[in-house]
C-alpha atoms as a PDB file:
ATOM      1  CA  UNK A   1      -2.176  14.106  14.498  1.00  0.00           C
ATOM      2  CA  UNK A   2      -3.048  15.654  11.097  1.00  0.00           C
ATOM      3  CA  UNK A   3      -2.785  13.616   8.216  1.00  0.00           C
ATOM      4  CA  UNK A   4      -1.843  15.208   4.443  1.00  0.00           C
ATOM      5  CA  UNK A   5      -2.200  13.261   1.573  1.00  0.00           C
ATOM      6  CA  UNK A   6      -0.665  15.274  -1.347  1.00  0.00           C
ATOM      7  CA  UNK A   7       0.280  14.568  -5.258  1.00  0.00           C
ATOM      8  CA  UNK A   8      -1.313  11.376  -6.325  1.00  0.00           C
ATOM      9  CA  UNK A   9      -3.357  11.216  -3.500  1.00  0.00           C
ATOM     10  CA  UNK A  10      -5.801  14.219  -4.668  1.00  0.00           C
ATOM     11  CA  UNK A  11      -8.278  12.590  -6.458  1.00  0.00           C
ATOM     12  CA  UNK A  12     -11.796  13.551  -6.591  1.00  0.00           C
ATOM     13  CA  UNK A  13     -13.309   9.818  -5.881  1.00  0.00           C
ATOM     14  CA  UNK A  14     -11.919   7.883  -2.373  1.00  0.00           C
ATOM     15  CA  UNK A  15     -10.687   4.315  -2.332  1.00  0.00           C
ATOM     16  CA  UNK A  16     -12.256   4.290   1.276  1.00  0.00           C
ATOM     17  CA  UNK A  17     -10.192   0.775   1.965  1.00  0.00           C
ATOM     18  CA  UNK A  18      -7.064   2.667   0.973  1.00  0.00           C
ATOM     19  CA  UNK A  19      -7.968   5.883   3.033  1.00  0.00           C
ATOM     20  CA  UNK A  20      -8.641   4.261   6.020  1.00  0.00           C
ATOM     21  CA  UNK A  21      -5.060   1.839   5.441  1.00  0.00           C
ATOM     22  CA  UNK A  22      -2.585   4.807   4.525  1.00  0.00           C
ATOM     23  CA  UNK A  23      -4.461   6.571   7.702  1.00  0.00           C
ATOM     24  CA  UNK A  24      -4.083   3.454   9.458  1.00  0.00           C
ATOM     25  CA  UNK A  25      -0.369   2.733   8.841  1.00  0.00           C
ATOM     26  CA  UNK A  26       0.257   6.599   9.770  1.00  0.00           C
ATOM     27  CA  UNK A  27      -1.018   6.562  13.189  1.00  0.00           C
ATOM     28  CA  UNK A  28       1.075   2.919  13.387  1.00  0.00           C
ATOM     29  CA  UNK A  29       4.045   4.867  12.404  1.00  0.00           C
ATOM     30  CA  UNK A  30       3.796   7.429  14.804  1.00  0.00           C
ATOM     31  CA  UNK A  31       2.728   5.178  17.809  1.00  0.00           C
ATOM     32  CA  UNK A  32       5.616   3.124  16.749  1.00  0.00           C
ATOM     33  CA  UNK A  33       8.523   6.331  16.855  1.00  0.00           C
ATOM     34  CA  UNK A  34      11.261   4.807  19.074  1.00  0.00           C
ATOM     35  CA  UNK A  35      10.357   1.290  19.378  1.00  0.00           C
ATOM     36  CA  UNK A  36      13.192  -1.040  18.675  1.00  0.00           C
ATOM     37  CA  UNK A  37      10.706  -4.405  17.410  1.00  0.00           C
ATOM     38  CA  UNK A  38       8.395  -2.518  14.999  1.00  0.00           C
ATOM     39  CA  UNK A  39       4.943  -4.256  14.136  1.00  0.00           C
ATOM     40  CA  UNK A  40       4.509  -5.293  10.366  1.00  0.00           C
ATOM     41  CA  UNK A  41       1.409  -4.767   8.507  1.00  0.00           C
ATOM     42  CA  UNK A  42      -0.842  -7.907   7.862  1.00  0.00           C
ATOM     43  CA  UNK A  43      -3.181  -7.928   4.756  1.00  0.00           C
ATOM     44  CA  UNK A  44      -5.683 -10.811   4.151  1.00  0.00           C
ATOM     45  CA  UNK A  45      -6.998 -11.821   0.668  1.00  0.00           C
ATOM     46  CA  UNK A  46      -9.398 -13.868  -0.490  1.00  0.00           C
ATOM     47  CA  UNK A  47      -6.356 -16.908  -0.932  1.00  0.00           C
ATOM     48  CA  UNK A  48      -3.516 -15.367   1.186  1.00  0.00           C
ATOM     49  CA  UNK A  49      -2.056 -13.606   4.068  1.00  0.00           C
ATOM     50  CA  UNK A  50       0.668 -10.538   2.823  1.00  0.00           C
ATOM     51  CA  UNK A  51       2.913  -9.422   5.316  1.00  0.00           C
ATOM     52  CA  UNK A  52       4.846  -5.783   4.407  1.00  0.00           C
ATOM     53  CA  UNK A  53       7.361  -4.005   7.091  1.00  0.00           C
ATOM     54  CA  UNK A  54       5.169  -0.978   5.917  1.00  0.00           C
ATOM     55  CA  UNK A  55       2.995   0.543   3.288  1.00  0.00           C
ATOM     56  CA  UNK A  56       4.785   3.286   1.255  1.00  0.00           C
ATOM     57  CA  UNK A  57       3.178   6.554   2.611  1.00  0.00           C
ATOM     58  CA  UNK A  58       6.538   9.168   2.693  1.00  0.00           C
ATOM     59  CA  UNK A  59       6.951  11.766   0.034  1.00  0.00           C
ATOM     60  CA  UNK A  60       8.855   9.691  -3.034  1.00  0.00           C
ATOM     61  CA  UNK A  61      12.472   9.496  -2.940  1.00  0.00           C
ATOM     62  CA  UNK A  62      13.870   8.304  -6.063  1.00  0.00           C
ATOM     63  CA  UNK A  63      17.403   7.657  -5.046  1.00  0.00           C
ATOM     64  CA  UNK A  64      15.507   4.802  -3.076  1.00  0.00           C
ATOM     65  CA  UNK A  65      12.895   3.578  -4.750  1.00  0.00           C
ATOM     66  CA  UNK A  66      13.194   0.382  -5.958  1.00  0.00           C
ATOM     67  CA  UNK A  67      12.048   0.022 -10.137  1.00  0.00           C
ATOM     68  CA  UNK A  68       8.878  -0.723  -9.514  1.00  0.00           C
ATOM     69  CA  UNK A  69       8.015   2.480  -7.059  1.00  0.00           C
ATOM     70  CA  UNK A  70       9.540   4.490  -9.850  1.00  0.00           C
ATOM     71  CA  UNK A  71       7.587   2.408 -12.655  1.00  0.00           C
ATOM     72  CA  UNK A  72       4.101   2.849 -10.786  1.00  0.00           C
ATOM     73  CA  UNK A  73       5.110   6.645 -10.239  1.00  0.00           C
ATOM     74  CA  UNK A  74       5.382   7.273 -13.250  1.00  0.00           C
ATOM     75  CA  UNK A  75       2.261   5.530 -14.507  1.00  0.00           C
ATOM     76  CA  UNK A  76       0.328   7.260 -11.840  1.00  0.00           C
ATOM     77  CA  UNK A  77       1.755  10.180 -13.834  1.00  0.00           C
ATOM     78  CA  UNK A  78      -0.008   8.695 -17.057  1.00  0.00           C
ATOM     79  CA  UNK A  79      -2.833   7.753 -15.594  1.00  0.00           C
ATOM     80  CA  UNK A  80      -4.020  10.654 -13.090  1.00  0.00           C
ATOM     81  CA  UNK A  81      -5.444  12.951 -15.913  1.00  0.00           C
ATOM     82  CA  UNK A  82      -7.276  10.420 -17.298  1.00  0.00           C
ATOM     83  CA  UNK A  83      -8.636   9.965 -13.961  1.00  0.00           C
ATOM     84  CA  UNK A  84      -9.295  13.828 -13.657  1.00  0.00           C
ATOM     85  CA  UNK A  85     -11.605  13.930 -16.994  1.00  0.00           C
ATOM     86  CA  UNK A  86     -14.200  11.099 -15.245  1.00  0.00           C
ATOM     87  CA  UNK A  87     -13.168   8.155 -18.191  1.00  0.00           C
ATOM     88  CA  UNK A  88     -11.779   5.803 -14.973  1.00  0.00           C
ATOM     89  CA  UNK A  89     -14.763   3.546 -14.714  1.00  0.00           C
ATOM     90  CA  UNK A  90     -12.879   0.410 -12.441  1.00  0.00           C
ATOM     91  CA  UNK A  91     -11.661   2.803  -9.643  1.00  0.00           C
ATOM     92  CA  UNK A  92      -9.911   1.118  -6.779  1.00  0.00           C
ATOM     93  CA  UNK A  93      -6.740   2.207  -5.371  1.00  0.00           C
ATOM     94  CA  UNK A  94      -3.110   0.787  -4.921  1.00  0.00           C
ATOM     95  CA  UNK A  95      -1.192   0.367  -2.024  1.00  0.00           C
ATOM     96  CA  UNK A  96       2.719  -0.030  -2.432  1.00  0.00           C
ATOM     97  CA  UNK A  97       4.299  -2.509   0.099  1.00  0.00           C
ATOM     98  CA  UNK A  98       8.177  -2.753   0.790  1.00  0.00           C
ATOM     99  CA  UNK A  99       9.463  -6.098   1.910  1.00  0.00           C
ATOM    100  CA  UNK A 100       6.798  -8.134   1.525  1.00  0.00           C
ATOM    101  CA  UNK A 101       5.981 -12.100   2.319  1.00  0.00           C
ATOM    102  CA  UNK A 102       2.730 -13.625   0.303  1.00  0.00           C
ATOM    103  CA  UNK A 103       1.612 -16.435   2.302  1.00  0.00           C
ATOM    104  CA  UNK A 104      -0.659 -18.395   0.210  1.00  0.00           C
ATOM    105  CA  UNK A 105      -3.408 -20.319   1.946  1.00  0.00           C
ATOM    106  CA  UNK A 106      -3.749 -23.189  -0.249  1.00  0.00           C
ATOM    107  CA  UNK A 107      -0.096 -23.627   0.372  1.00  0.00           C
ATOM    108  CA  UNK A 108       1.500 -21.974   3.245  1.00  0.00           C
ATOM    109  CA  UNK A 109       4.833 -23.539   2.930  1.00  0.00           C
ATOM    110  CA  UNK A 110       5.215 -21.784  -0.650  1.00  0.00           C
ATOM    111  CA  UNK A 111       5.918 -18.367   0.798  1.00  0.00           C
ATOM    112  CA  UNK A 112       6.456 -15.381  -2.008  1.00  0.00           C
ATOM    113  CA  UNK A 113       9.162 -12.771  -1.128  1.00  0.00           C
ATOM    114  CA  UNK A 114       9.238  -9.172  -3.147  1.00  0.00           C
ATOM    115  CA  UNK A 115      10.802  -6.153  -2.096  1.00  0.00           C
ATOM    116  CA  UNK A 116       8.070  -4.485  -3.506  1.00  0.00           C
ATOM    117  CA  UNK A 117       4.383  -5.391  -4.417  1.00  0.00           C
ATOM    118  CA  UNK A 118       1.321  -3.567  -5.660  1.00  0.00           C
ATOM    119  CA  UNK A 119      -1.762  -4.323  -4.504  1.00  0.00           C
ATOM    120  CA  UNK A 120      -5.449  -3.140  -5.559  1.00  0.00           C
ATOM    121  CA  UNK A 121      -7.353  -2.930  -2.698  1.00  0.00           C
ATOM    122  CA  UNK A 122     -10.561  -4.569  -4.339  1.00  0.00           C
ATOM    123  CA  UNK A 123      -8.350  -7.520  -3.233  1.00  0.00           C
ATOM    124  CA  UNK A 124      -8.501  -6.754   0.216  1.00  0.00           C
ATOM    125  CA  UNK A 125     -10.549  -8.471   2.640  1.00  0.00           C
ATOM    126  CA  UNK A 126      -8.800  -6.686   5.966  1.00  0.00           C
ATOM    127  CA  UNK A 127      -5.390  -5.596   7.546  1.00  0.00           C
ATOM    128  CA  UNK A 128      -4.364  -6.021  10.710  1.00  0.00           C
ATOM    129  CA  UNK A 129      -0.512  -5.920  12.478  1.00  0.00           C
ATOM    130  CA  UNK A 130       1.964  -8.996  13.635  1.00  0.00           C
ATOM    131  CA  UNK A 131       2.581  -9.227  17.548  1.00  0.00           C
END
């Protein structure tokens, strides 16, 4: 399988946790092609478990992006030439999840539903997938 990250995606400095997720969730996708109970994505913080049906990693569509796909677009619009001339010091990367559950730890019964969510992967302490 060849992977090929285009557009935002093309910077010269590597969020290696966000390489090796999008890469991750790629291969999952593929593997997955024709299976009727599709794994979700499970990502653990330091104070809670986020489970996303997927990571955003297709070519944007904006008919259906929800507003905050088309909101982080377009700052990652903003943002990317700043990020070109070296003046980025805090570099870590974001991953876009779709349908998402926060379980928080310190209160697991308090579950947090978005349709989308950013996350910066300095957050991330690993990723795994549901049975």
């Amino acid at each position: 399988m060849k992977v090929e990250f285009t557009g935002h995606e093309l910077n010269p400095g590597h969020d290696m946790k966000k390489l090796s997720i999008m890469t991750a969730q790629c291969l999952v996708e593929e593997m997955q092609d024709g299976v009727e109970e599709q794994r979700k994505i499970q990502i653990t913080t330091s104070n809670s478990l986020i489970i996303a049906d997927k990571l955003n990693t297709a070519e944007p569509n904006e008919s259906k992006m929800t507003l905050l796909d088309k909101a982080l677009l377009k700052s990652e619009d903003t943002m990317f030439p700043l990020i070109n001339e070296g003046s980025v010091t805090n570099f870590n990367g974001m991953l876009v999840l779709s349908n998402v559950k926060i379980v928080p730890f310190a209160n697991p019964d308090n579950v947090i539903e978005y349709d989308s969510y950013a996350l910066y992967t300095d957050h991330i302490m690993g990723f795994g997938l549901t049975e």
